[in-house]
N, C-alpha and C. Protein backbone atom coordinates (compact mmCIF):
# COMPACT_ATOMS: atom_id res chain seq x y z
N UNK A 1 100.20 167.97 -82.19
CA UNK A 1 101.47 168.20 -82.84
C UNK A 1 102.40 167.03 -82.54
N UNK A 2 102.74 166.86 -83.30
CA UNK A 2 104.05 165.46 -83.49
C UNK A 2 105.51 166.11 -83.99
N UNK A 3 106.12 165.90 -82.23
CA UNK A 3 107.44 166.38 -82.37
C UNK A 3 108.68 165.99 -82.87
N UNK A 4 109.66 165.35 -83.20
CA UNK A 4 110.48 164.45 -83.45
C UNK A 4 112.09 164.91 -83.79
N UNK A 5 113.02 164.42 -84.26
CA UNK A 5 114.06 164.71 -84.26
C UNK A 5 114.24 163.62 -85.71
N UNK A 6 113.16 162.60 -86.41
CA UNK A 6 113.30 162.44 -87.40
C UNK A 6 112.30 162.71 -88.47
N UNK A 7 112.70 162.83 -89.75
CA UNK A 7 112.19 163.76 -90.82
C UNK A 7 110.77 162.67 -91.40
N UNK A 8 111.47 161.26 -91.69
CA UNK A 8 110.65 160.15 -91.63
C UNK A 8 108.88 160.26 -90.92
N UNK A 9 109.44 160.52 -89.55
CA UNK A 9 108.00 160.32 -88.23
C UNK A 9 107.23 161.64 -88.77
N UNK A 10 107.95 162.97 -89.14
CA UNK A 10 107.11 163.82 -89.20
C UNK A 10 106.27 163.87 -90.31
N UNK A 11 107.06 163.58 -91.28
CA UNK A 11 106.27 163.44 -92.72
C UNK A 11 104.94 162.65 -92.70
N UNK A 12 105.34 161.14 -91.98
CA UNK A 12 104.17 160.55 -91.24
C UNK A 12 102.95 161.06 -90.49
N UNK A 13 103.42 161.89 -89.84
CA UNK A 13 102.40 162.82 -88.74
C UNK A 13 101.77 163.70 -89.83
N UNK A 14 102.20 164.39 -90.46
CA UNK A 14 101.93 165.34 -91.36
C UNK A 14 100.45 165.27 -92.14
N UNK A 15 100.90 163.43 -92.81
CA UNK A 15 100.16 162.94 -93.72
C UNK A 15 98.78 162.46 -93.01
N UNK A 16 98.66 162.60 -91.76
CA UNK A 16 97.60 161.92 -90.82
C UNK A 16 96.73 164.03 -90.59
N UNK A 17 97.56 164.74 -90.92
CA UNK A 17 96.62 165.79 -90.67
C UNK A 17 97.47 166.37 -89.11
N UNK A 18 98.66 166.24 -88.81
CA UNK A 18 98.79 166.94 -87.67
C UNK A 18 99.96 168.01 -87.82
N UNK A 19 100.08 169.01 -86.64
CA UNK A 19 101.30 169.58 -87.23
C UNK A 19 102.37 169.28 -86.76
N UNK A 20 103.55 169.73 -87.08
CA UNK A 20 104.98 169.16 -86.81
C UNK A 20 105.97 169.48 -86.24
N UNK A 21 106.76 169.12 -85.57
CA UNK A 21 107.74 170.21 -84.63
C UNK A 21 109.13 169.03 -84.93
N UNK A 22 110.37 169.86 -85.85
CA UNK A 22 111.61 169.12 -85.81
C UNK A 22 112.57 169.71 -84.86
N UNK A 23 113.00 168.56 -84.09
CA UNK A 23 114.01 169.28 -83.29
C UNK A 23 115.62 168.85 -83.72
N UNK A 24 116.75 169.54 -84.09
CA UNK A 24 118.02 169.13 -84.19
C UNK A 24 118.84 168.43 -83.30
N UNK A 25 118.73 167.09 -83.15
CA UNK A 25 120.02 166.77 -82.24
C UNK A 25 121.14 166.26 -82.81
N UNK A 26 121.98 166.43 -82.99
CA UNK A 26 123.50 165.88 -84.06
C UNK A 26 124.23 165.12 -83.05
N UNK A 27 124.26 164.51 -82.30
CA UNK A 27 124.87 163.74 -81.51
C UNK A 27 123.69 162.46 -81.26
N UNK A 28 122.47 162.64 -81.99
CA UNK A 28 121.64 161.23 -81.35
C UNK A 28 122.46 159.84 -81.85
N UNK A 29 123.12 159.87 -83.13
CA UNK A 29 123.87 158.73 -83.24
C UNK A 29 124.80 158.18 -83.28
N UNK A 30 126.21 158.98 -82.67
CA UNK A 30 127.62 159.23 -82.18
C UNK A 30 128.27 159.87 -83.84
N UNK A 31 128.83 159.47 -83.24
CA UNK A 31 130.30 160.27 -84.69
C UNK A 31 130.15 159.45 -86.07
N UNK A 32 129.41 158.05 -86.07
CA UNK A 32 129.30 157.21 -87.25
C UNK A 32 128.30 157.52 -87.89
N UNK A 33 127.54 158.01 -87.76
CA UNK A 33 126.39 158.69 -88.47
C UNK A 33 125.85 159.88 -88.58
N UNK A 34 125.69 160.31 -89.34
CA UNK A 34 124.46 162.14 -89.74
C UNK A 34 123.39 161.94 -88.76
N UNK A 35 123.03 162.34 -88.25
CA UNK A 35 121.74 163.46 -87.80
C UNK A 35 120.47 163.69 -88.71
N UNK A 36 119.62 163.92 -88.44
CA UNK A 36 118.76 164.57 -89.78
C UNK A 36 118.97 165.58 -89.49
N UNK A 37 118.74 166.49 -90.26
CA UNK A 37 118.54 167.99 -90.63
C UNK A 37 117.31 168.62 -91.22
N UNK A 38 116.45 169.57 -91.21
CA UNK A 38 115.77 170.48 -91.64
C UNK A 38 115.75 171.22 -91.96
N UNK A 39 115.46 171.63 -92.88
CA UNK A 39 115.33 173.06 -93.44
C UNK A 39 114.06 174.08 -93.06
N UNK A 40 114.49 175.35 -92.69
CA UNK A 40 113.05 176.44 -92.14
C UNK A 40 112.13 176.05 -93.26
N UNK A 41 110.91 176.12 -92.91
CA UNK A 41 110.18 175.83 -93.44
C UNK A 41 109.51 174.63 -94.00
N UNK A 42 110.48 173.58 -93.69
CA UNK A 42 110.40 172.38 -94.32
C UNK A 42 108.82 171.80 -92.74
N UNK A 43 108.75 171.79 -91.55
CA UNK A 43 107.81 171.53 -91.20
C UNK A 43 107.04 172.71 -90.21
N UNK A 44 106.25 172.79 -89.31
CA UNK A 44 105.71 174.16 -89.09
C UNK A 44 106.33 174.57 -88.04
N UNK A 45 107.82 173.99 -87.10
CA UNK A 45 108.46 174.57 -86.47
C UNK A 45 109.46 174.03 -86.64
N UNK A 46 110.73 174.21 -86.51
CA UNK A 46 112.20 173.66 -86.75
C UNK A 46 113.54 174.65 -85.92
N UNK A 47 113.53 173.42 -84.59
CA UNK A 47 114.40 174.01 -83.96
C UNK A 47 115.72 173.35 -83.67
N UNK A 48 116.80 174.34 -83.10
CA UNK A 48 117.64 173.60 -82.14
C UNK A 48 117.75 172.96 -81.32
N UNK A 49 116.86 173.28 -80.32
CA UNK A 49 116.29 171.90 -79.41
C UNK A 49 115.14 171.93 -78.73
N UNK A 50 115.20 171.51 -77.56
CA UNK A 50 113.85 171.48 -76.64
C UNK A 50 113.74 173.33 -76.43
N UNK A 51 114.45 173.69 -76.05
CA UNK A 51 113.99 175.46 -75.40
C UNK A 51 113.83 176.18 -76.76
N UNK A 52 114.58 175.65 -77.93
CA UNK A 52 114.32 176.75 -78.67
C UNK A 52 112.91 176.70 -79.24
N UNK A 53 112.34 175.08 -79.16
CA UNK A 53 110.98 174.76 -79.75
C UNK A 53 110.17 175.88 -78.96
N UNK A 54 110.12 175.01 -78.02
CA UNK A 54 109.29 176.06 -76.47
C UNK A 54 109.08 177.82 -76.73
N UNK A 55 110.35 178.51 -77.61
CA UNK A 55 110.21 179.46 -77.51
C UNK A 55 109.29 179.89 -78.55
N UNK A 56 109.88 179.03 -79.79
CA UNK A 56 109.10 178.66 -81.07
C UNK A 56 107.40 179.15 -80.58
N UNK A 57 107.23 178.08 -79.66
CA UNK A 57 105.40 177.77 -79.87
C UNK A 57 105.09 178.90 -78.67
N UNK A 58 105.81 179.81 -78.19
CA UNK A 58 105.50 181.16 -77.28
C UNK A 58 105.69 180.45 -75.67
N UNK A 59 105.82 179.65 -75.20
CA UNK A 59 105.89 178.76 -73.91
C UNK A 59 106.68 179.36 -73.02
């Protein structure tokens, strides 16, 4: 599984056959820039962050 916080890397991972884990961080690039975002469903887990993934995959 290929985790990431951009939409770019996962789509990448995706296309190689693996599965995907997006995590939300809105502060990775200060106040001058967006964040990516996800939509449920858009890869096979999509969380708020590190614990919520974790809870995501049963951990």
């Amino acid at each position: 599984m290929m985790v990431a916080a951009h939409i770019g890397d996962l789509n990448a991972a995706r296309s190689f056959g693996l599965r995907t884990g997006f995590i939300y961080r809105p502060n990775e690039y200060g106040p001058t820039r967006q964040a990516d975002k996800a939509s449920p469903g858009q890869f096979d887990v999509v969380s708020k962050d590190m614990l919520d993934l974790a809870l995501q995959l049963g951990a």
